[in-house]
Protein backbone atom coordinates (compact mmCIF):
# COMPACT_ATOMS: atom_id res chain seq x y z
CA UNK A 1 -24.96 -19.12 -16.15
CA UNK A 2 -24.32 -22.74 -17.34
CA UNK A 3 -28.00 -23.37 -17.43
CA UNK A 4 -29.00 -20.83 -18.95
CA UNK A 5 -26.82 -21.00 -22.39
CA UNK A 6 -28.06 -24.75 -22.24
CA UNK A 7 -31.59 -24.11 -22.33
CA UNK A 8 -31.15 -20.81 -24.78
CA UNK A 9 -28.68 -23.07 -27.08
CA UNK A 10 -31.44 -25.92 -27.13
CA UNK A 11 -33.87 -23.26 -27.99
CA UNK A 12 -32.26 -22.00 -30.69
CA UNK A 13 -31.39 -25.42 -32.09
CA UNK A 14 -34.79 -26.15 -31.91
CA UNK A 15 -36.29 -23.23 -33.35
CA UNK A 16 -33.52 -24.20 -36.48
CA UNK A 17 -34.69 -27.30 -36.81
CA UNK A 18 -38.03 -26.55 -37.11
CA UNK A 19 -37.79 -23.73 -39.57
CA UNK A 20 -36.13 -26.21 -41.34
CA UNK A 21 -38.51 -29.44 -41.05
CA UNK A 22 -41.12 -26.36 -42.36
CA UNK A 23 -39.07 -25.75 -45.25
CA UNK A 24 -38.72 -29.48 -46.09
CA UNK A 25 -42.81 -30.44 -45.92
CA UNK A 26 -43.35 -26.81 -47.75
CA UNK A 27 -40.13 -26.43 -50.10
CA UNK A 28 -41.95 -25.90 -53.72
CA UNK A 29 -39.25 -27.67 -55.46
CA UNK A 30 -36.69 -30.23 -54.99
CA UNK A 31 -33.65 -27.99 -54.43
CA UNK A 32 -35.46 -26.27 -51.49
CA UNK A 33 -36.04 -29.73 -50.17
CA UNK A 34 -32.46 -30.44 -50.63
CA UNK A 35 -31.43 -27.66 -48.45
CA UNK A 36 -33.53 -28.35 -45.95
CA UNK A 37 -32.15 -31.55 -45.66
CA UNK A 38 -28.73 -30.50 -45.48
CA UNK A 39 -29.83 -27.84 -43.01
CA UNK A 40 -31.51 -29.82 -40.32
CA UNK A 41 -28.19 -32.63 -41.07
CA UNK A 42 -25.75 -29.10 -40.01
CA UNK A 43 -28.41 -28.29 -36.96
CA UNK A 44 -27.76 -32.27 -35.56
CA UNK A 45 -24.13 -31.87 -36.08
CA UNK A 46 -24.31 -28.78 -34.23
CA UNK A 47 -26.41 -30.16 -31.48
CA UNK A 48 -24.37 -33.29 -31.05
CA UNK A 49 -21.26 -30.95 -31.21
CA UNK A 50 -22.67 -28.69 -28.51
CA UNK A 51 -24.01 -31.80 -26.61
CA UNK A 52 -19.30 -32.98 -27.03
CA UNK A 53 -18.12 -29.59 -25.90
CA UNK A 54 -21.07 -29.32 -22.32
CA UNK A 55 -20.30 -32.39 -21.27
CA UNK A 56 -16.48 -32.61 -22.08
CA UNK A 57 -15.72 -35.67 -23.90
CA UNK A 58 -14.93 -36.88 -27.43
CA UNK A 59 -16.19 -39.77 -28.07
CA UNK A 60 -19.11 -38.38 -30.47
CA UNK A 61 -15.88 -37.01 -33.04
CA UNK A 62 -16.80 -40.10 -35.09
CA UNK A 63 -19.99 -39.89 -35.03
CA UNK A 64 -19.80 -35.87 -35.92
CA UNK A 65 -17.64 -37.04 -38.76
CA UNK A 66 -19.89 -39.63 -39.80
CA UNK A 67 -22.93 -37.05 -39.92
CA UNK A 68 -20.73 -34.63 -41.90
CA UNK A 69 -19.89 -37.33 -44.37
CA UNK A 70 -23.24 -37.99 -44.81
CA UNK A 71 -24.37 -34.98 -45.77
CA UNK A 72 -21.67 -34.04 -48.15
CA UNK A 73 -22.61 -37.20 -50.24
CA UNK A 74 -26.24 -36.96 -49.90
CA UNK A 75 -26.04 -33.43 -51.09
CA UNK A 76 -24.12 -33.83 -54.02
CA UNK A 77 -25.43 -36.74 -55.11
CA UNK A 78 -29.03 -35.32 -54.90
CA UNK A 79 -27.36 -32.00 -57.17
CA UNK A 80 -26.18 -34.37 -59.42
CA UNK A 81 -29.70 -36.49 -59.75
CA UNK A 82 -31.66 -32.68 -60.15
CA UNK A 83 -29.03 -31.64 -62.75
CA UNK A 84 -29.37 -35.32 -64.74
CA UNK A 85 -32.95 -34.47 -64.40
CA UNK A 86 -33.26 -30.42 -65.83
CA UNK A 87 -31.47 -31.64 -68.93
C-alpha cells in the first residue's frame, strides 16, 4: 500500500510539473509565465514536503521555508515589474 501512493504521488507530481514546464515554454504572455513559475515552485515544495512526511524527518522545514520564501518574492516582484511595465 506504501508503494503504491509513492509511485501514484510521484506520478502525479510529475504529471504537475510538466503541465506546468508546458505552460512556461508556451505561456503567450508574461503573466502566464509567471504562474507557471510559481506553479512548478508549489509542485517542488510539495514534492520535497511529501519526500519530509515518507521518510519521517524534518530536517527539509528550512529548506520548505526557504522555497516558499522564494516564491512569494519572486512573484510579487515579477507583478510589480509587469504592472511598472502596462503603465
Amino acid at each position: 500500500m506504501n508503494t503504491f501512493l509513492a509511485v501514484a504521488l510521484t506520478g502525479l507530481l510529475s504529471v504537475t510539473a510538466l503541465l506546468a514546464l508546458a505552460r512556461l515554454y508556451r505561456g503567450p504572455s508574461l503573466l502566464d509565465r509567471v504562474v507557471a513559475a510559481d506553479m512548478l515552485l508549489a509542485t517542488m515544495i510539495g514534492a520535497v514536503g511529501a519526500e519530509a512526511a515518507v521518510n519521517g524527518h524534518a530536517t527539509t522545514l528550512p529548506v520548505l521555508v526557504v522555497l516558499s520564501l522564494l516564491g512569494f518574492i519572486g512573484s510579487v516582484s515579477l507583478v510589480r515589474f509587469a504592472a511598472r511595465e502596462d503603465q
